[in-house]
Protein backbone atom coordinates (compact mmCIF):
# COMPACT_ATOMS: atom_id res chain seq x y z
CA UNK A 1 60.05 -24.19 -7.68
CA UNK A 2 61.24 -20.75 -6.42
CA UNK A 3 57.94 -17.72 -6.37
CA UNK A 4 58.91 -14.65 -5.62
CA UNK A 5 56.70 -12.72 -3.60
CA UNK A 6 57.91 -9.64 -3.39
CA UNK A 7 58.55 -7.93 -6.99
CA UNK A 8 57.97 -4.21 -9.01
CA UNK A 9 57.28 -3.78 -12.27
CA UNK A 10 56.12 -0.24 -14.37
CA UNK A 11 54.80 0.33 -17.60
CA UNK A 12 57.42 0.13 -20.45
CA UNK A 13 57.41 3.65 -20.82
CA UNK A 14 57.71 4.83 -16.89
CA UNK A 15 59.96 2.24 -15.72
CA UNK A 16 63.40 3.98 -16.83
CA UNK A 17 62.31 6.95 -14.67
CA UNK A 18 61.00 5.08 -12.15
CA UNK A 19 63.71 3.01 -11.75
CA UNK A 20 65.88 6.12 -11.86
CA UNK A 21 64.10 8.16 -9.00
CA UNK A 22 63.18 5.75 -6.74
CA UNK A 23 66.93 4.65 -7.00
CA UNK A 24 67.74 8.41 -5.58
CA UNK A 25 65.87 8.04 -3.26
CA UNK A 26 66.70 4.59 -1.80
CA UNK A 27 70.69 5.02 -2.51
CA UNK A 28 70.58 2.15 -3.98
CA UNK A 29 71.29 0.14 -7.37
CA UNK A 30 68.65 -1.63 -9.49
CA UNK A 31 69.19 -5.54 -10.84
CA UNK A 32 66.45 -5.07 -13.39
CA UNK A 33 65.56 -2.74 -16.16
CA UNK A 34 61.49 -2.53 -14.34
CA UNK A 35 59.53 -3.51 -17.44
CA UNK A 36 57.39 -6.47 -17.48
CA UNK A 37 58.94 -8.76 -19.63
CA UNK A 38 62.59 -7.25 -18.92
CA UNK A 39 62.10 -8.43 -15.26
CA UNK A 40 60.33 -11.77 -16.01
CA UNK A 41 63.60 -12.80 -17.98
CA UNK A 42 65.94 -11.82 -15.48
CA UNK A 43 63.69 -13.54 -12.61
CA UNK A 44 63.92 -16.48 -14.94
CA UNK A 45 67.70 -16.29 -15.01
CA UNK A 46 67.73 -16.07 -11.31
CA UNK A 47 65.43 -19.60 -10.90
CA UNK A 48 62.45 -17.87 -10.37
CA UNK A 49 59.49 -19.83 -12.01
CA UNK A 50 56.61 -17.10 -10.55
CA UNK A 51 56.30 -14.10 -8.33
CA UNK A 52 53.92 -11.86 -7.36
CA UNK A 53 53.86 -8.13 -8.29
CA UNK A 54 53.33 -5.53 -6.17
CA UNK A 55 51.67 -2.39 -7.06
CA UNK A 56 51.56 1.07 -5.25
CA UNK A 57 48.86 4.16 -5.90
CA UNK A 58 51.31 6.99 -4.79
CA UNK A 59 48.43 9.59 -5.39
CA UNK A 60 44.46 8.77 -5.36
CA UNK A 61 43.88 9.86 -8.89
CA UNK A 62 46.22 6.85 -9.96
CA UNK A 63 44.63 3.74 -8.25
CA UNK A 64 42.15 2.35 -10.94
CA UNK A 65 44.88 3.33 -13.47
CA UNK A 66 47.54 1.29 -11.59
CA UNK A 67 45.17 -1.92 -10.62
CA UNK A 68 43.91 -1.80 -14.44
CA UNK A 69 47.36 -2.23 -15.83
CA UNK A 70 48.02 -4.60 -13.17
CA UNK A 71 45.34 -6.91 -14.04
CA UNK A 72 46.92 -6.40 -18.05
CA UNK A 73 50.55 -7.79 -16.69
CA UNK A 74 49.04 -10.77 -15.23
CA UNK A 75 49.13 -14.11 -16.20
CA UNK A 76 50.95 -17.73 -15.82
CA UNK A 77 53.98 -16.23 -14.49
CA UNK A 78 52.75 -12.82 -12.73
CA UNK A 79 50.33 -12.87 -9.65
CA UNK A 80 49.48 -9.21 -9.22
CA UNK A 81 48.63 -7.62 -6.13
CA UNK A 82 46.20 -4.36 -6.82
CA UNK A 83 46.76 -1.02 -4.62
CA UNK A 84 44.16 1.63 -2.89
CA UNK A 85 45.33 5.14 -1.92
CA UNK A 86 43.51 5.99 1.47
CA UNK A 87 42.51 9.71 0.69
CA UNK A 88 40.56 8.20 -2.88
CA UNK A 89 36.92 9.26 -2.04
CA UNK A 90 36.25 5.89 -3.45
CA UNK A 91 38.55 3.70 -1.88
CA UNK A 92 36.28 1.16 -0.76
CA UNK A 93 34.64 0.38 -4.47
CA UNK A 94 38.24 -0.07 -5.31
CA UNK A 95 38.81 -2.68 -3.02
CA UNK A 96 35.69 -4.35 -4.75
CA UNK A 97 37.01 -3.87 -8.45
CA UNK A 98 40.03 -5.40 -7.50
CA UNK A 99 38.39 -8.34 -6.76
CA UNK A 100 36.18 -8.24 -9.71
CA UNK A 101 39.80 -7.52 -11.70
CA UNK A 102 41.01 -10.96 -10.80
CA UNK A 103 44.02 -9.22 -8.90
CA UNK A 104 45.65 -11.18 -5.75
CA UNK A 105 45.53 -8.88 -2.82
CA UNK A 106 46.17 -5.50 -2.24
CA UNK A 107 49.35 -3.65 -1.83
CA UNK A 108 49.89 -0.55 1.13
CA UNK A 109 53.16 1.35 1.46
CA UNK A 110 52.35 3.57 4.29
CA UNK A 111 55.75 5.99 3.48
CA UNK A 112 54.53 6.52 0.01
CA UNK A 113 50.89 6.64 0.75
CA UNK A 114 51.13 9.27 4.17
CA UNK A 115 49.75 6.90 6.73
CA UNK A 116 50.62 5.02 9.85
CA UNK A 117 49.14 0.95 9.71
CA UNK A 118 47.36 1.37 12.94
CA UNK A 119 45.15 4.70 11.93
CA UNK A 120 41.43 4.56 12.47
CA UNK A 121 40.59 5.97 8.81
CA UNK A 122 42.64 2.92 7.63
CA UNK A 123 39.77 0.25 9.20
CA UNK A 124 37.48 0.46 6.76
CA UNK A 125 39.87 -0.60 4.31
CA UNK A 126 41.18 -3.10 6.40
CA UNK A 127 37.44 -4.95 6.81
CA UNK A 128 36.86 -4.68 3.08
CA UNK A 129 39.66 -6.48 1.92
CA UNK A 130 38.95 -9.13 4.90
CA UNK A 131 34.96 -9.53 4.03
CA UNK A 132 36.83 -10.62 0.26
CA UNK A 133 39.29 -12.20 1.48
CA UNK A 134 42.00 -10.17 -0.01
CA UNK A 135 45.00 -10.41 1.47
CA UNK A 136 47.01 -7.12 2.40
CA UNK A 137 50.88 -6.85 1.90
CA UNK A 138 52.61 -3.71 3.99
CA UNK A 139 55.98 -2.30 3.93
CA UNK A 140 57.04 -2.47 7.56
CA UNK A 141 59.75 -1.24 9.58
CA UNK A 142 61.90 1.70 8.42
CA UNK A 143 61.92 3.25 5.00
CA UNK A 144 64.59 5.73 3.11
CA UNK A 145 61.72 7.60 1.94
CA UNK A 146 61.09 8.75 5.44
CA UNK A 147 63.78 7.80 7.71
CA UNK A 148 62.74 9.68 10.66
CA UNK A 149 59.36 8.40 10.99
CA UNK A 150 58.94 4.77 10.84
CA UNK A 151 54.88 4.44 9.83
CA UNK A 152 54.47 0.70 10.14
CA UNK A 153 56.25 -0.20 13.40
CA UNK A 154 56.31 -4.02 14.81
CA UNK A 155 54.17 -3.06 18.03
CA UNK A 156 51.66 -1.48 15.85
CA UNK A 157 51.53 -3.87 13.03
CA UNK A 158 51.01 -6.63 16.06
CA UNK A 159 48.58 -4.26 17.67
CA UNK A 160 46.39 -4.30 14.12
CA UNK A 161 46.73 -8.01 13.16
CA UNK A 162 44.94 -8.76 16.77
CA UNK A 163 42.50 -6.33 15.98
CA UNK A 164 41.82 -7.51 12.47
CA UNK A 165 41.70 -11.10 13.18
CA UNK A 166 40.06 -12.32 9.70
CA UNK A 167 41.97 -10.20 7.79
CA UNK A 168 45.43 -12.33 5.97
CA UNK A 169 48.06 -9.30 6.77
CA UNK A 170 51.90 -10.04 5.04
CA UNK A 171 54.42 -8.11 6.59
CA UNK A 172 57.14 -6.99 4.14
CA UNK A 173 61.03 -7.43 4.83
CA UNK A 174 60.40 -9.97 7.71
CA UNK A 175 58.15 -7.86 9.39
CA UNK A 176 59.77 -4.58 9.98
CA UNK A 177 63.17 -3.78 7.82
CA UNK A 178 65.93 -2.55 9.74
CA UNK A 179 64.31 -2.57 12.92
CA UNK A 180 64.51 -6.75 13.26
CA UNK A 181 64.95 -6.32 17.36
CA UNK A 182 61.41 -5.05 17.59
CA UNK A 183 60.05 -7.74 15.20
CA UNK A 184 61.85 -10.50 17.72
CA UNK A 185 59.65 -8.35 20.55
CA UNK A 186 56.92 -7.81 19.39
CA UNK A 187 55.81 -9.69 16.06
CA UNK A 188 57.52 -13.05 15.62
CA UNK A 189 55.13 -15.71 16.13
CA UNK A 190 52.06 -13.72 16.10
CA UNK A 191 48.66 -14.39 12.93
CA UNK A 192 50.49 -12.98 10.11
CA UNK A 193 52.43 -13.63 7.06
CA UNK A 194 56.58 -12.48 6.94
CA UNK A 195 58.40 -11.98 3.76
CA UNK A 196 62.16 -12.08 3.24
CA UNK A 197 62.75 -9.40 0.87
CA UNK A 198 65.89 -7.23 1.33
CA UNK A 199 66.79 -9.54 4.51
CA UNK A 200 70.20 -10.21 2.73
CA UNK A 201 71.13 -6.07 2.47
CA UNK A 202 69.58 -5.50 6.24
CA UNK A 203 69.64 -8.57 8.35
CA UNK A 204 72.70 -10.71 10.13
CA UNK A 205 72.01 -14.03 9.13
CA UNK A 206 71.96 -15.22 12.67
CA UNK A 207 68.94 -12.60 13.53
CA UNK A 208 67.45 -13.71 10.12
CA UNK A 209 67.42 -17.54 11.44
CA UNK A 210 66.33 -16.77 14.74
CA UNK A 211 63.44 -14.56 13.17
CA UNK A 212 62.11 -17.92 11.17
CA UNK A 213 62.18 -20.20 13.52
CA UNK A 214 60.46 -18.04 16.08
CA UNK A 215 57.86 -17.25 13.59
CA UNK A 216 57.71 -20.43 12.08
CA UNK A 217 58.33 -21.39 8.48
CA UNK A 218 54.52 -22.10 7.93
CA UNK A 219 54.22 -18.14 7.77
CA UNK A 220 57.61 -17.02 5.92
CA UNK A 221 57.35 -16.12 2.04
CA UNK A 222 60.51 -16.17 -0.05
CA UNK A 223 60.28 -12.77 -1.57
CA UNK A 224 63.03 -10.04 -2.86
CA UNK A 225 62.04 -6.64 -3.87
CA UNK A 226 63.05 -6.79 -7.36
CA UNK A 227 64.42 -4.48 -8.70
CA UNK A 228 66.72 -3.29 -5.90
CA UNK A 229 67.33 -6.69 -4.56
CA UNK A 230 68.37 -10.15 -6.27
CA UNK A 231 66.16 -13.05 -6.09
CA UNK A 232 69.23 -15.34 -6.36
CA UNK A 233 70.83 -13.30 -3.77
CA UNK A 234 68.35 -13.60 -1.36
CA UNK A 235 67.83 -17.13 -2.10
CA UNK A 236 71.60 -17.95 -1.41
CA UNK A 237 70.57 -15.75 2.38
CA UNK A 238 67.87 -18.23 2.74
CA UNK A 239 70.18 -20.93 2.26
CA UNK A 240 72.55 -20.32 4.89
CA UNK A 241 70.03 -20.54 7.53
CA UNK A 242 69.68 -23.44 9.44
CA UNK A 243 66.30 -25.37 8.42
CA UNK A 244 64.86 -28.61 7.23
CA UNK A 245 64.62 -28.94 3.29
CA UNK A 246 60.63 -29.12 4.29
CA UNK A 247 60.88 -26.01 5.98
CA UNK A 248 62.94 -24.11 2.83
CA UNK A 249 60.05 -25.75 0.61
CA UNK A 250 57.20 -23.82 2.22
CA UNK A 251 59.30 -20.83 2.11
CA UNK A 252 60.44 -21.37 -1.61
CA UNK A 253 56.83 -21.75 -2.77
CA UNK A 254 54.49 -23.76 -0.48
CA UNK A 255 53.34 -20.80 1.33
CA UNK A 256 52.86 -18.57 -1.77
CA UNK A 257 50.96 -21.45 -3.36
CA UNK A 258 48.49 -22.02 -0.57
CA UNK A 259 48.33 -18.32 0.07
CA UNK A 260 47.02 -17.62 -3.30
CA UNK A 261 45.18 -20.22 -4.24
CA UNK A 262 47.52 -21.67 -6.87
CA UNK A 263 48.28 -25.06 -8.01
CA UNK A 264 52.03 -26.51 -7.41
């Protein structure tokens, strides 16, 4: 079994422009044409036999819009995470309706969404989704979007997950991407999730070794970024690093599993 954690997907009739800005804006290629069933068939192709999606409200107006069509994507092979834009008056009753909407957790991209991860106006947010036990996925580290200002540094990520101590926090592209010496500093081993997603564009694969086994493989998700990475590239990454075939299982799909409550 191989879940991706880390995946995007857009309504048929968005994803080609999408797909086409967010590509100008990253510099970078896509590996998949952003649709729903267009992605699940080339995740298929690539070994993956689930992932999770992950959704992001780039304006308040568009949350419930975004975490209803989520919950319409989902089913045997998608595990959607739901989003909540921090300046939606009603932010909070979102994070309750995506609970009631069956979704997974809750996505925050704090380049895209105009905040920093340890902001005060962000807590409230932060104990909602813990009281429900919604887990919260963050880009970390440096983003194109913004590459002067890096909104979701390791020191303040660690700084938040000890505040938050009952909230499950999964930070994105091993904690911080493109700034892996800080993670090493300041996050590696601490209470929260890691995923690997665009660690195969960003990371040496002896920083990307040391980074797991400092963390542990107990908190490591196997994830991508699909579109504008490839699971099976990733996945070959992963491979080169030195661990125990129990180790690579959690990471392949243990650690999803037991994260979200899903049967092997």
């Amino acid at each position: 079994m191989l879940f991706d954690m880390h995946v995007h997907i857009f309504p048929d009739k968005l994803a080609p422009k999408a797909l086409h800005n967010l590509s100008q804006i990253c510099k970078s290629p896509y590996y998949a044409d952003g649709t729903a069933a267009g992605t699940e068939r080339q995740l298929k192709e690539w070994g993956v036999t689930g992932a999770a999606v992950m959704h992001i409200a780039t304006k308040p107006s568009q949350q419930k819009t975004v975490n209803d069509w989520a919950a319409s994507v989902q089913g045997e092979f998608y595990h959607c995470f739901g989003t909540i834009h921090p300046d939606a008056p009603d932010a909070l009753e979102e994070v309750e309706r995506i609970r009631k909407l069956g979704l997974y957790g809750i996505k925050l991209h704090p380049d895209y969404q105009g905040f920093c991860i340890d902001e005060q106006r962000m807590f409230p947010i932060y104990d909602a989704a813990a009281a429900l036990g919604l887990p919260i996925l963050f880009h970390t580290g440096w983003d194109p979007l913004s590459p002067d200002k890096v909104h979701a540094p390791s020191e303040a990520v660690a700084r938040m997950v000890r505040q938050f101590p009952k909230l499950t926090v999964i930070g994105a592209h091993m904690g911080g991407m493109n700034r892996y010496d800080e993670v090493e500093e300041f996050l590696a081993g601490t209470d929260l999730y890691i995923d690997t997603a665009m660690s195969s564009h960003y990371c040496s694969p002896e920083q990307f070794a040391r980074l797991i086994k400092k963390h542990g493989a107990d908190r490591v998700l196997f994830g991508s970024d699909c579109p504008w990475s490839r699971s099976c590239d990733e996945l070959r990454f992963l491979e080169e690093a030195p661990l125990t075939d129990g180790e690579r299982e959690k990471i392949y799909y243990r650690n999803a599993m037991r994260l979200l409550g899903l049967k092997d």
